[in-house]
N, C-alpha and C. Protein backbone atom coordinates (compact mmCIF):
# COMPACT_ATOMS: atom_id res chain seq x y z
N UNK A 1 -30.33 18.48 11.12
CA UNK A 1 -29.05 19.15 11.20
C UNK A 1 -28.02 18.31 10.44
N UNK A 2 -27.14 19.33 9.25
CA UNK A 2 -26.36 18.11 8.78
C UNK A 2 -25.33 18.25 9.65
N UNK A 3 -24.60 17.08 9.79
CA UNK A 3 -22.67 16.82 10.63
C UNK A 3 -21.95 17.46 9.44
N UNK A 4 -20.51 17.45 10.30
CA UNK A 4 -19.58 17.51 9.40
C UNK A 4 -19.02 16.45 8.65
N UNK A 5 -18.22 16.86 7.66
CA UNK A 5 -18.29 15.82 6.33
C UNK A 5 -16.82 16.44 5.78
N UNK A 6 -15.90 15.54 5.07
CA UNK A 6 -15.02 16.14 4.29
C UNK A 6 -15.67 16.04 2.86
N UNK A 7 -15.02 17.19 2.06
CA UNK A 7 -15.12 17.49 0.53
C UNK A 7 -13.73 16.91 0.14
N UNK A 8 -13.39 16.48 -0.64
CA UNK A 8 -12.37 16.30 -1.57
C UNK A 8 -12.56 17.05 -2.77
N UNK A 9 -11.25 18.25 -3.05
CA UNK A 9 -11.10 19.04 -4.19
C UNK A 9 -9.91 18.57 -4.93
N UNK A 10 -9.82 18.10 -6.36
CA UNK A 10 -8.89 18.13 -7.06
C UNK A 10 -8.53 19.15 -8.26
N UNK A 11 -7.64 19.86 -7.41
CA UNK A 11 -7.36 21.16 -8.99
C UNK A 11 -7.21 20.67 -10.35
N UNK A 12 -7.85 21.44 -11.20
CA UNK A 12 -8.24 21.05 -13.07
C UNK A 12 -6.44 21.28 -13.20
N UNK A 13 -6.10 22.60 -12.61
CA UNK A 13 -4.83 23.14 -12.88
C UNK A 13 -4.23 23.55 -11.96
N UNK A 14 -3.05 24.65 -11.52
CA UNK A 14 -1.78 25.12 -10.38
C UNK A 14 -3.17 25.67 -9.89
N UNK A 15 -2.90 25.96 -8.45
CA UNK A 15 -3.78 26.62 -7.81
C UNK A 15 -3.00 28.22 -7.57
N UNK A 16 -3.07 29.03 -7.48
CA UNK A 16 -2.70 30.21 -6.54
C UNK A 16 -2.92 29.65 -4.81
N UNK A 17 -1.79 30.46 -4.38
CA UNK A 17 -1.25 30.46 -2.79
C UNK A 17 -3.01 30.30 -2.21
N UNK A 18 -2.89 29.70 -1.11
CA UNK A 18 -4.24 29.81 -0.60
C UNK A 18 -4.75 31.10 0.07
N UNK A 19 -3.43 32.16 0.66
CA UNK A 19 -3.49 33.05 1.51
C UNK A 19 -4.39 34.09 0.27
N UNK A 20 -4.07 34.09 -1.06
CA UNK A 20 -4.59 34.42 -1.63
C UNK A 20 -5.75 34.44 -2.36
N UNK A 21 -6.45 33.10 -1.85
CA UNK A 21 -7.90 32.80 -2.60
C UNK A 21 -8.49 32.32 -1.82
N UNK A 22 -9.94 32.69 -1.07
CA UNK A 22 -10.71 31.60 -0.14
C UNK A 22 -11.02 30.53 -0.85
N UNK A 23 -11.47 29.62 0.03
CA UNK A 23 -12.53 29.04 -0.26
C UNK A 23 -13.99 28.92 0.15
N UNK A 24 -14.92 28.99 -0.56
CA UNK A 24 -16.38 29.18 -0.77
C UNK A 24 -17.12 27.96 -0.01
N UNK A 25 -17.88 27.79 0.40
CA UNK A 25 -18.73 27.00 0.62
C UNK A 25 -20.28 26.91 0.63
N UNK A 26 -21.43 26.64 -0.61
CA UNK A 26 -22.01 26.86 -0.71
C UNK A 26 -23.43 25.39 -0.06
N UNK A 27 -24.35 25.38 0.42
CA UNK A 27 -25.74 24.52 0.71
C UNK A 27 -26.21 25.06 -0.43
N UNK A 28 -26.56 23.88 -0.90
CA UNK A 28 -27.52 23.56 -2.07
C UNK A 28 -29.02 22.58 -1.61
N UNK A 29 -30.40 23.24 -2.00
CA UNK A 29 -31.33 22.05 -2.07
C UNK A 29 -31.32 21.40 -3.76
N UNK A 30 -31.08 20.28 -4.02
CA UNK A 30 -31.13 20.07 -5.53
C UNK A 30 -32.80 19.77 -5.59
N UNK A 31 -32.39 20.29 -7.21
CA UNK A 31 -34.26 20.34 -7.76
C UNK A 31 -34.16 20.08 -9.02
N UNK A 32 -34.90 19.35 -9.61
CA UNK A 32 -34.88 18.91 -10.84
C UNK A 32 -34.26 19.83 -12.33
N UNK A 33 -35.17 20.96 -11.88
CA UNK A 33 -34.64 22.13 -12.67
C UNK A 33 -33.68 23.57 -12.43
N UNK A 34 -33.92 23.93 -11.69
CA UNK A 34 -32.89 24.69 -10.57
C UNK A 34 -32.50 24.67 -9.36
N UNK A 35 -31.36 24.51 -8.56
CA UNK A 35 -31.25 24.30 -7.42
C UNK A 35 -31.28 25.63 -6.62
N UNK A 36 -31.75 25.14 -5.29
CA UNK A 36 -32.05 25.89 -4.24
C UNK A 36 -30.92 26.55 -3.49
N UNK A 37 -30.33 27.47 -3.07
CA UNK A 37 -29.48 28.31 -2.50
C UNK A 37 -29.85 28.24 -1.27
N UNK A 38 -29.15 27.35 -0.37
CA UNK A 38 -29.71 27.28 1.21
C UNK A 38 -29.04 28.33 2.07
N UNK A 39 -28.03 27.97 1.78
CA UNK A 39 -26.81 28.96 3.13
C UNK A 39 -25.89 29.09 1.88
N UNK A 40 -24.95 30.08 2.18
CA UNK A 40 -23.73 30.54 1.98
C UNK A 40 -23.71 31.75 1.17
N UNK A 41 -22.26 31.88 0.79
CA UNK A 41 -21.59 31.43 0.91
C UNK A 41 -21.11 31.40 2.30
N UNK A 42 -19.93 30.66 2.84
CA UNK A 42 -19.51 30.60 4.01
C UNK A 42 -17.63 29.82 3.77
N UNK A 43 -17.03 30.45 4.72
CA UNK A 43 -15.78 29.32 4.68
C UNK A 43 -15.89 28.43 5.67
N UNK A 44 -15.38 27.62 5.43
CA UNK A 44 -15.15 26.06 5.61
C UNK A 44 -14.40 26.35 7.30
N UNK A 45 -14.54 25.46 8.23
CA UNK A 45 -13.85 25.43 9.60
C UNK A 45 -12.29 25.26 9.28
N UNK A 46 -12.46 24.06 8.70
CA UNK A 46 -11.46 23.37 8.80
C UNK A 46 -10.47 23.21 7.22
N UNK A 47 -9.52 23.21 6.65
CA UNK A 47 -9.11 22.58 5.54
C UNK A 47 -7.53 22.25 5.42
N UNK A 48 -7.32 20.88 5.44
CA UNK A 48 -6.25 20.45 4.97
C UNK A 48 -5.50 19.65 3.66
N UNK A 49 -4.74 19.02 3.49
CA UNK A 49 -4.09 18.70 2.49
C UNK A 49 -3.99 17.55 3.09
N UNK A 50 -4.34 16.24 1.62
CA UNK A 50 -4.06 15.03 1.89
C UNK A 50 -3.56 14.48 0.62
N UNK A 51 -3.09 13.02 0.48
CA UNK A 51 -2.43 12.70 -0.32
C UNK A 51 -3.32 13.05 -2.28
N UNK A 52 -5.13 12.53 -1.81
CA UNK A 52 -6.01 12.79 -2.77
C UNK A 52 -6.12 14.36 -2.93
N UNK A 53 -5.85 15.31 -2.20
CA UNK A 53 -6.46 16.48 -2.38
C UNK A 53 -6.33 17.34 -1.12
N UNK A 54 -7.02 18.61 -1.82
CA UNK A 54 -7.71 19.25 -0.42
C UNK A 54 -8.85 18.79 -0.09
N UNK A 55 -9.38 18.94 1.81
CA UNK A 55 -10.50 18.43 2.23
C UNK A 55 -10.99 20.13 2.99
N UNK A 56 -12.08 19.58 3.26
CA UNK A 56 -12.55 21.02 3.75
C UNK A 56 -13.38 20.15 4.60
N UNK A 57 -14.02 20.55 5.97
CA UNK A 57 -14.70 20.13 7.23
C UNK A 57 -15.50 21.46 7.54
N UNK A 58 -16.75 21.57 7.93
CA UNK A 58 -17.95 22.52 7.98
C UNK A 58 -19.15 21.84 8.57
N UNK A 59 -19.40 22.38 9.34
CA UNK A 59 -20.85 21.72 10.39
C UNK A 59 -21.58 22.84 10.06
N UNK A 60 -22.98 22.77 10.00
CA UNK A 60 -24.18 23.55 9.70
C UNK A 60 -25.24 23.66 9.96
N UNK A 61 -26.26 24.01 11.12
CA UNK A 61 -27.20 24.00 11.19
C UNK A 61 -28.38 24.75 10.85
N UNK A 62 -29.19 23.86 10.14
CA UNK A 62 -30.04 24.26 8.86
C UNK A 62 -31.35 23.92 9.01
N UNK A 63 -32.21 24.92 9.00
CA UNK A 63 -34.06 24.59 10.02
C UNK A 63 -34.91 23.45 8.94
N UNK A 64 -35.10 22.74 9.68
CA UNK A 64 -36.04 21.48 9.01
C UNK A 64 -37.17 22.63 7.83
N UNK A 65 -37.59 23.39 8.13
CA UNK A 65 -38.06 23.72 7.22
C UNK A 65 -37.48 24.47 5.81
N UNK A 66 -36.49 24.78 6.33
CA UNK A 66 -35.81 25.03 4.99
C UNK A 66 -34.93 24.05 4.12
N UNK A 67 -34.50 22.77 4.97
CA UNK A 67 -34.74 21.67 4.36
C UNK A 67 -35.69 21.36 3.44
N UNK A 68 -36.82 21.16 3.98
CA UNK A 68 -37.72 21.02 3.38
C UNK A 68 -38.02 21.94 2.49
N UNK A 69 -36.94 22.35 1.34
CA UNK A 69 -37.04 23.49 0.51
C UNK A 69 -38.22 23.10 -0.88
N UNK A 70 -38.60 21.92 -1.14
CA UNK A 70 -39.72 21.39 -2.49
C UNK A 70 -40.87 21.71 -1.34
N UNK A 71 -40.71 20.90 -0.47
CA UNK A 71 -42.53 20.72 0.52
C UNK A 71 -43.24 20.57 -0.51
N UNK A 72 -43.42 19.69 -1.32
CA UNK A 72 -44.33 18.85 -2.43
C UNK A 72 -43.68 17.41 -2.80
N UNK A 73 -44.96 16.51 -2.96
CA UNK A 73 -44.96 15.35 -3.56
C UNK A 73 -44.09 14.89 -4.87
N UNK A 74 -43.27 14.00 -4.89
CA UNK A 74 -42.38 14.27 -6.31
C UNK A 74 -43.17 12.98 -6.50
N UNK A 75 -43.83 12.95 -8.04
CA UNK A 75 -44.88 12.32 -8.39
C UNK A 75 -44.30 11.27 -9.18
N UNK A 76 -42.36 11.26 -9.26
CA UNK A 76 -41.92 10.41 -9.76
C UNK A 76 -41.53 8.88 -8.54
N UNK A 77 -41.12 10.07 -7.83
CA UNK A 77 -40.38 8.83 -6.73
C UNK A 77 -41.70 8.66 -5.33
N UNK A 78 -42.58 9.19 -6.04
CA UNK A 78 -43.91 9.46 -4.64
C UNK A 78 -43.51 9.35 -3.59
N UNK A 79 -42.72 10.55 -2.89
CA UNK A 79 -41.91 10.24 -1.84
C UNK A 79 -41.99 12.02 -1.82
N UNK A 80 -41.73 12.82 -0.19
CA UNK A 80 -41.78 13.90 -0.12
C UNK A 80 -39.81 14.02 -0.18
N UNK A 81 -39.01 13.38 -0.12
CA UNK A 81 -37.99 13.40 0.16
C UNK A 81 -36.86 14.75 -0.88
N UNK A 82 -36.27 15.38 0.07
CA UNK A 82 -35.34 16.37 -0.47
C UNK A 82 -34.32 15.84 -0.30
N UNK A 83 -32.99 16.70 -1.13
CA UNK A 83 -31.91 16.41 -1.60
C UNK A 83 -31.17 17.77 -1.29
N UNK A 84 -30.14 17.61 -1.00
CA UNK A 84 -29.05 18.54 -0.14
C UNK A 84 -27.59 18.42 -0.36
N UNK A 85 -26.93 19.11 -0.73
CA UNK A 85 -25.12 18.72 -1.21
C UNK A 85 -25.01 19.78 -1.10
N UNK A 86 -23.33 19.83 -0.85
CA UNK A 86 -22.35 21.21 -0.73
C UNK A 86 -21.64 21.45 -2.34
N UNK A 87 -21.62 22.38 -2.32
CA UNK A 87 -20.68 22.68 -3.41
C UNK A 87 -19.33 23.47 -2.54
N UNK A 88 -18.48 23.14 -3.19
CA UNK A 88 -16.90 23.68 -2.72
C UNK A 88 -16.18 24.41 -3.89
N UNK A 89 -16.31 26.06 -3.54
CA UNK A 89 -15.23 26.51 -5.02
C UNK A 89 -13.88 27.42 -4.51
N UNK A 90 -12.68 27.11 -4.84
CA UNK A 90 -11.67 27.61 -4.72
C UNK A 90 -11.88 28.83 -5.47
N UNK A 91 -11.33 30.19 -5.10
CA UNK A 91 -11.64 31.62 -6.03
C UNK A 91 -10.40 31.94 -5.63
N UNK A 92 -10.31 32.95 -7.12
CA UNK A 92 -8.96 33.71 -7.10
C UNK A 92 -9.26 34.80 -6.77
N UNK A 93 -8.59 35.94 -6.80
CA UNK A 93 -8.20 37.23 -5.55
C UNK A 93 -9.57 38.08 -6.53
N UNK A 94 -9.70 37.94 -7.74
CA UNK A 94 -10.32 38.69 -8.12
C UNK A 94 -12.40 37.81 -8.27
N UNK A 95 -12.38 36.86 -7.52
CA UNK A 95 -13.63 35.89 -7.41
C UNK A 95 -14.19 34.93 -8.48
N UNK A 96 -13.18 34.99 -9.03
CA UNK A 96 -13.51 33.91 -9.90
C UNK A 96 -13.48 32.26 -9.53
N UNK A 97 -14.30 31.56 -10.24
CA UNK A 97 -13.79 29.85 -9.55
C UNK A 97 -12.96 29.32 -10.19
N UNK A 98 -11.91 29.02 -9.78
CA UNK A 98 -10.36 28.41 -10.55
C UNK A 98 -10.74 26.97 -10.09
N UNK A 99 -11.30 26.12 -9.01
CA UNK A 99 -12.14 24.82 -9.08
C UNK A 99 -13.38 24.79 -8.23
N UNK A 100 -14.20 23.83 -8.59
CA UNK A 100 -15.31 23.43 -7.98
C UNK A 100 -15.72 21.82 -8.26
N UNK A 101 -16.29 21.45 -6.65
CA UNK A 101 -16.45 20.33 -6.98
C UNK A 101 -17.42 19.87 -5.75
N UNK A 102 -18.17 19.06 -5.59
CA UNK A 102 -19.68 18.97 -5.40
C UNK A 102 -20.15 17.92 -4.28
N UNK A 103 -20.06 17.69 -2.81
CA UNK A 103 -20.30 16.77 -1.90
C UNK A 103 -21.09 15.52 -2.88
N UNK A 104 -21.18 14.45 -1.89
CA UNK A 104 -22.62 13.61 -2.16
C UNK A 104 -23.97 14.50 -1.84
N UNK A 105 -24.91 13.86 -2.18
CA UNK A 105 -26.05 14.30 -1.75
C UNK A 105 -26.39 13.04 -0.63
N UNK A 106 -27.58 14.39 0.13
CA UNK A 106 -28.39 13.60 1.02
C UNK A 106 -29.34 13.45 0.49
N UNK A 107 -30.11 11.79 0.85
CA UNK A 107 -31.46 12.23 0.73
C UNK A 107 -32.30 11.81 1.49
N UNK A 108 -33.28 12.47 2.06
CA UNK A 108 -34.23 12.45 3.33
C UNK A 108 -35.21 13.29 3.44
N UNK A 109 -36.34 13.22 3.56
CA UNK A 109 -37.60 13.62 4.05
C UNK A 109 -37.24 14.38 5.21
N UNK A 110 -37.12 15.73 5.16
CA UNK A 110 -36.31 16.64 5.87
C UNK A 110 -37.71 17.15 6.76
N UNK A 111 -38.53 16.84 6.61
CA UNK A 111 -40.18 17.09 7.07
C UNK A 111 -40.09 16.80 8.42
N UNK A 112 -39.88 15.23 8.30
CA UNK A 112 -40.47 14.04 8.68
C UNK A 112 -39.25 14.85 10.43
N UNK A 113 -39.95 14.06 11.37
CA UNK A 113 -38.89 14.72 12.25
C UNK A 113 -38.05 13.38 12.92
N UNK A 114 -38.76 11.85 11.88
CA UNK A 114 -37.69 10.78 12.66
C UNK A 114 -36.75 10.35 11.17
């Protein structure tokens, strides 16, 4: 199960009113060549304004097996271990992304149950 976590978003440019644009919240499994679409979209619990930015706060619970979205050997790092990050996109009224910007990743053997 991941916790909650803040995102830090810094607008490229002006944002539009917020009442006017959600924000997105997407689970990602990363994969070498395409990433995995876990959950979302979804909005965020929580989001405020701080001196760096906006933060966004979101708890999620997500089944070990879909964690385990490769379930194969990565023959580089010989390790079963997956990789997991949020993406965060601000959209305007008509859904477009006016910003996006990308948690850390986890990484952990989402298998494994210790």
């Amino acid at each position: 199960m991941l916790k909650a976590w803040s995102l830090c978003l810094r607008p490229r440019r002006e944002m539009p009113s917020a009442t006017a644009s959600p924000f997105q919240l997407r689970y990602w499994g990363d994969d070498p060549s395409d990433d995995d679409l876990l959950v979302g979209p979804v909005k965020p619990q929580t989001v405020f304004a701080a001196d760096d930015g906006l933060h966004y706060q979101h708890s999620q619970q997500i089944s070990r097996s879909l964690l385990d979205e490769d379930g194969n050997l990565d023959i580089v790092t010989n390790s079963e271990r997956d990789e997991i990050y949020v993406g965060a996109r601000f959209v305007d009224p008509a859904g477009k992304t006016v910003s996006l910007v990308e948690s850390n990743r986890i990484y952990k053997d989402f298998y494994d149950p210790f």
